[in-house]
Every structure is written in structure tokens, then in C-alpha cells.
C-alpha atoms as a PDB file:
ATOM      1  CA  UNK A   1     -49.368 167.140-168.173  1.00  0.00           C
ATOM      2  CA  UNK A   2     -50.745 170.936-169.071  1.00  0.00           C
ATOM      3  CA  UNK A   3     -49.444 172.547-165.929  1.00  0.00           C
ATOM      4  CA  UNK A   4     -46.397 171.657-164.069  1.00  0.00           C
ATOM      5  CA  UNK A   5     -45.462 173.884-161.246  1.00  0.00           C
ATOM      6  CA  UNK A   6     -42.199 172.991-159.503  1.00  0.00           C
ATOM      7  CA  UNK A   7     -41.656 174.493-155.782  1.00  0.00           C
ATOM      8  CA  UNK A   8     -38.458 172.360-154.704  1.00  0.00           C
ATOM      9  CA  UNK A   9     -36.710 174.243-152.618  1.00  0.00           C
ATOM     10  CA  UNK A  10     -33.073 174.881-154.116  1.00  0.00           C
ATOM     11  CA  UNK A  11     -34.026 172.014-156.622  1.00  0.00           C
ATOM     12  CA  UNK A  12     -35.666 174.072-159.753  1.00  0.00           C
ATOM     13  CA  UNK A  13     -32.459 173.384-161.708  1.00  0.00           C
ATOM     14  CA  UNK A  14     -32.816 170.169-161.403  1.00  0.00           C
ATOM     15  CA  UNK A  15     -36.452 170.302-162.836  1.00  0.00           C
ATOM     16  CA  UNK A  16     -35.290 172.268-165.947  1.00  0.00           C
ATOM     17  CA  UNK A  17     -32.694 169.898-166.453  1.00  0.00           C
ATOM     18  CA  UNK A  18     -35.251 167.185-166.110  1.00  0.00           C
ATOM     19  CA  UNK A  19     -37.681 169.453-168.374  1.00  0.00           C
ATOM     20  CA  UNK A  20     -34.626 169.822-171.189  1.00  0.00           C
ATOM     21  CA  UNK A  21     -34.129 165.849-171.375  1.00  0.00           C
ATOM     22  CA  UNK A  22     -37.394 165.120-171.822  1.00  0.00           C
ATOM     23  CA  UNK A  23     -39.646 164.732-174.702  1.00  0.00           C
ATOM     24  CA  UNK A  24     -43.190 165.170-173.414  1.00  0.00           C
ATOM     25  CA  UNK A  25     -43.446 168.596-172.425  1.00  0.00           C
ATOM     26  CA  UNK A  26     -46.385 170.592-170.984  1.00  0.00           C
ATOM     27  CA  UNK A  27     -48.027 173.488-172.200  1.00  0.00           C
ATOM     28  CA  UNK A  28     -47.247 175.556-169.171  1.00  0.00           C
ATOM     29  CA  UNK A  29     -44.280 175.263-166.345  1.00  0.00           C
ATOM     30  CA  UNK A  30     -43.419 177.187-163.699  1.00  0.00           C
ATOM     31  CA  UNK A  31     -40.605 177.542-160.846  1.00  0.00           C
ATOM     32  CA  UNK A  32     -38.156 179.796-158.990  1.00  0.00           C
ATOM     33  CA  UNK A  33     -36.036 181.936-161.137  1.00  0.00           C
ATOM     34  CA  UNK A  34     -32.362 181.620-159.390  1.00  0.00           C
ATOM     35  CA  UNK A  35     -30.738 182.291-162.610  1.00  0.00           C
ATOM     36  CA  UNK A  36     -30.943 183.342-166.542  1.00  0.00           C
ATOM     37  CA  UNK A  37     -29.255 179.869-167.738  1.00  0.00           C
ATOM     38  CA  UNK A  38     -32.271 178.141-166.713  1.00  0.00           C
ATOM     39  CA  UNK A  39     -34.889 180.747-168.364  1.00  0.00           C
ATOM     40  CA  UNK A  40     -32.038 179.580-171.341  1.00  0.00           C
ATOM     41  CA  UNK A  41     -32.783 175.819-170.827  1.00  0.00           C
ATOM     42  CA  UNK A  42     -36.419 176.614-170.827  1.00  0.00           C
ATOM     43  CA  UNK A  43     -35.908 178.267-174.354  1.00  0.00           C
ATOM     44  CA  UNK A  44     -33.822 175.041-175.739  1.00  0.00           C
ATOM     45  CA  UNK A  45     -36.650 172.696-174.812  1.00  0.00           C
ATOM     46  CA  UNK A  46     -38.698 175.175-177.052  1.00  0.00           C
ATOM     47  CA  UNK A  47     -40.498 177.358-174.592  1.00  0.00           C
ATOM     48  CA  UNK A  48     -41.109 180.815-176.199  1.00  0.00           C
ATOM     49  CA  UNK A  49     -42.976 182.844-173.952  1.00  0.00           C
ATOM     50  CA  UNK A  50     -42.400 184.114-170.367  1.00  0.00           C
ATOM     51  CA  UNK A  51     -43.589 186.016-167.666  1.00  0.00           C
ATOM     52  CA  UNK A  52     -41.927 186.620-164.183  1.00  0.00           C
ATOM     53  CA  UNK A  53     -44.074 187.089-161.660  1.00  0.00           C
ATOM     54  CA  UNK A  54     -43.171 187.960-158.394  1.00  0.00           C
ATOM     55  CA  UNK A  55     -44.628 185.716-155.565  1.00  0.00           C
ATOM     56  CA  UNK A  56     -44.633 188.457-153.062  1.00  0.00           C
ATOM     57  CA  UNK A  57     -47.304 190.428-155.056  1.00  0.00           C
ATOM     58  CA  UNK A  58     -49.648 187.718-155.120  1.00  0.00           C
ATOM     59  CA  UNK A  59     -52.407 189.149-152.957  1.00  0.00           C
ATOM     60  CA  UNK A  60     -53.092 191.671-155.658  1.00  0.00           C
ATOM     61  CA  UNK A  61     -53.595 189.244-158.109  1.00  0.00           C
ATOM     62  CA  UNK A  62     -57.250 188.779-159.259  1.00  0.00           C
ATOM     63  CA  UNK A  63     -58.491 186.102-161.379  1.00  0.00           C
ATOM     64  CA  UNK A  64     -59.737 187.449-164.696  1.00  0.00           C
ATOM     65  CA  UNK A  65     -63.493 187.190-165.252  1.00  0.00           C
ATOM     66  CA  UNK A  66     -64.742 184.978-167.105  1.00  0.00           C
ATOM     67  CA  UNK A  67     -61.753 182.633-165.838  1.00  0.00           C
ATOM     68  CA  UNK A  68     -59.843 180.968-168.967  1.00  0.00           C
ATOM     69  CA  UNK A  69     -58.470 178.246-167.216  1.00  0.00           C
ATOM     70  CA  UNK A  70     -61.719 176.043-165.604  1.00  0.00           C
ATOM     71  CA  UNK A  71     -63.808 177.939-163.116  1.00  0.00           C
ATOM     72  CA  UNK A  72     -63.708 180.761-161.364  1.00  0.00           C
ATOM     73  CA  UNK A  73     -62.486 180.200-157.312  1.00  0.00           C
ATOM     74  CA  UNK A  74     -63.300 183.339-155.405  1.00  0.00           C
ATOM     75  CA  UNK A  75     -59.446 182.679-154.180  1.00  0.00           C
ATOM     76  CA  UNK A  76     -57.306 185.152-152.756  1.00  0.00           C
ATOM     77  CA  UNK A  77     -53.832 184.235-152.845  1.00  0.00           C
ATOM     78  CA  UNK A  78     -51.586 184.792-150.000  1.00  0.00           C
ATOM     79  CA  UNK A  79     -47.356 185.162-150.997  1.00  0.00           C
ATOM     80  CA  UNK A  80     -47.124 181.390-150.355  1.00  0.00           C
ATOM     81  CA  UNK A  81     -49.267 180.510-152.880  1.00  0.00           C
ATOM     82  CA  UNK A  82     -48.582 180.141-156.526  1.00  0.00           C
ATOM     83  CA  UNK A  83     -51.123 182.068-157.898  1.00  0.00           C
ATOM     84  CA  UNK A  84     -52.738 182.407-161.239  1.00  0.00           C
ATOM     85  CA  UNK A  85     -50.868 180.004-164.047  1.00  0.00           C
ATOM     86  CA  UNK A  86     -51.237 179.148-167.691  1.00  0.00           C
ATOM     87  CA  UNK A  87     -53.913 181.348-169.713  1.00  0.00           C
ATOM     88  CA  UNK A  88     -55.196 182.945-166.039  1.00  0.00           C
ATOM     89  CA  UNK A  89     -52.028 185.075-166.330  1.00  0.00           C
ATOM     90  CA  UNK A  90     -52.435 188.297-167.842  1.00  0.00           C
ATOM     91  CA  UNK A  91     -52.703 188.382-171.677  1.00  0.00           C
ATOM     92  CA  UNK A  92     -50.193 191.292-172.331  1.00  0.00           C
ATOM     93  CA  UNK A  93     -47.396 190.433-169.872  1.00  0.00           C
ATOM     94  CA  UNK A  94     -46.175 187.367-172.047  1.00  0.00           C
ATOM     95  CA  UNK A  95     -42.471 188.375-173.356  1.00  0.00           C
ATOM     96  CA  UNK A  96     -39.509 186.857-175.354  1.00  0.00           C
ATOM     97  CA  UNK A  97     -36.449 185.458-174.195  1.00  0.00           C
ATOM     98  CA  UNK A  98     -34.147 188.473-174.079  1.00  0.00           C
ATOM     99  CA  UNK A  99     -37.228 190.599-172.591  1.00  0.00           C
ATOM    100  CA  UNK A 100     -37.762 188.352-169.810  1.00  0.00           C
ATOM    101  CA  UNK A 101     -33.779 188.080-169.119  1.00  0.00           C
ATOM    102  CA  UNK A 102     -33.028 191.751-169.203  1.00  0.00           C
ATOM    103  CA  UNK A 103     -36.217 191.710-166.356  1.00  0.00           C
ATOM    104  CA  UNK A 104     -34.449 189.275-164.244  1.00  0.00           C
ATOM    105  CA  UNK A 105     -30.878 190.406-164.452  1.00  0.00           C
ATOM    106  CA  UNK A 106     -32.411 193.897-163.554  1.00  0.00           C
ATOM    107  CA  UNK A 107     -34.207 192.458-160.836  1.00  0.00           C
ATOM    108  CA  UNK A 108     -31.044 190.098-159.823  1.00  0.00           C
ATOM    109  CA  UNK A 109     -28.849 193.904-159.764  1.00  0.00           C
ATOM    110  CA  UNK A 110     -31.025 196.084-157.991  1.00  0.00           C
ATOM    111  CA  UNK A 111     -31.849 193.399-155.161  1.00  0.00           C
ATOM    112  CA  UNK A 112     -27.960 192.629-155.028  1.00  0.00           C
ATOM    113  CA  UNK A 113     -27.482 196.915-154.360  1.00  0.00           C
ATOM    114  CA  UNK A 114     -30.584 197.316-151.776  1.00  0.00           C
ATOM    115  CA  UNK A 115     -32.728 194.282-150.946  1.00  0.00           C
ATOM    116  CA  UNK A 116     -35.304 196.244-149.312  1.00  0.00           C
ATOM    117  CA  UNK A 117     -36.154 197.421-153.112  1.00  0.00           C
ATOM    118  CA  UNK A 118     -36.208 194.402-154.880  1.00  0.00           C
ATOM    119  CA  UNK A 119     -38.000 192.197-151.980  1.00  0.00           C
ATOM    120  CA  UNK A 120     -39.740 188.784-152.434  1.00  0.00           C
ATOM    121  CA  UNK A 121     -38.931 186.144-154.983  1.00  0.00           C
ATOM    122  CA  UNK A 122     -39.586 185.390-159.097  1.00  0.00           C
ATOM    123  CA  UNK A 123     -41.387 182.637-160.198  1.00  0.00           C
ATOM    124  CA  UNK A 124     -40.841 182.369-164.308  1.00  0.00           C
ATOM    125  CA  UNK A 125     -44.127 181.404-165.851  1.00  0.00           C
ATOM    126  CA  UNK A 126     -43.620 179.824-169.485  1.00  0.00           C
ATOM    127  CA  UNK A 127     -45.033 178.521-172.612  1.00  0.00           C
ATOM    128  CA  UNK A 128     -44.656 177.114-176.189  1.00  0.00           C
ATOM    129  CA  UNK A 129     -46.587 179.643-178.361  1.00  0.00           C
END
């Protein structure tokens, strides 16, 4: 596959440990964040780049014109939708490793202190560059 996108509920770790046994690996994954040792299993099975993206915000997201992955949709994507993926993201917001897992344990703090300021839920996007 190009694209995998896993959504089980309570059941991404089990996809990244699926993801780190296997040998045919697609260009693109994303799931849930629920912890920084799986955004470290992502970079054993030789993903470099990452973007979190939180789900929440998805109604501002527009899809870049011309569209780099197929066509464009005219979508609008609600906050239980997955949004843009793979080369749709934005260009700029791909980070390293210890980028993306200072982001999350940020995110993972501030939302443990005050919830209401840290609301909704990551998605890590990543890719083999």
C-alpha cells in the first residue's frame, strides 16, 4: 500500500507493532498518537519524517491547490474525519524524530495540567524520506 491510515480505537499499538514486523512498508501511515514509544517504533521501521496533526482542527484544513495527491475534492473535513494525508499535508510542517517528540510530550504535559488547553486528539502523520 501508499497510504495506510489506522483508526482502531485503543488498538494503534498494535498496528505499529504490526508496522515494525513487517517488511513491506508504505510510503505514508497514520494513527493516534497515545505515546512517544510508538512515534519510536515508527522510526525503527525507518520512518523519518513526521507531522502531528491534531484531528480537532480539521475543519480549517484546506486542500492545497493544485492537489498533490490525485484530484482535488471540494471536501471539508469535519473533526471525525482524517483529513489531508501523504504529500496533501503541508510541505514545511514535516519534522524529525526528536522535533516531533518534544511536540507530543508538550502536548501530553499541558493537556495533563488543563485539558481545556490542549483539547482534541493527535494523529502522527509519517514518512520514509
Amino acid at each position: 500500500p501508499y497510504y495506510i491510515k489506522c483508526d482502531i480505537e485503543g488498538g494503534d499499538a498494535l498496528f505499529v507493532e504490526q508496522l515494525l514486523r513487517s517488511t513491506q512498508r508504505p510510503r505514508f501511515v497514520s494513527f493516534e498518537a497515545t505515546n512517544v514509544e510508538d512515534l519510536a517504533k515508527l522510526l525503527a521501521a525507518g520512518y523519518n519524517r513526521f507531522q502531528i496533526r491534531n484531528q480537532l482542527m480539521n475543519p480549517d484544513e484546506i486542500e492545497p491547490v493544485p492537489p498533490r495527491e490525485g484530484k482535488t475534492s471540494g471536501m471539508r473535513f469535519s473533526h471525525y474525519m482524517s483529513g489531508l494525508f501523504g504529500q496533501d499535508l503541508p510541505t514545511d510542517r514535516w519534522i524529525g524524530f526528536s522535533a516531533t517528540a518534544k511536540l507530543l510530550l508538550d502536548w501530553y504535559d499541558l493537556r495533563a495540567r488543563d485539558p481545556s488547553l490542549a483539547p482534541g486528539w493527535m494523529d502522527i502523520h509519517a514518512t520514509r524520506v
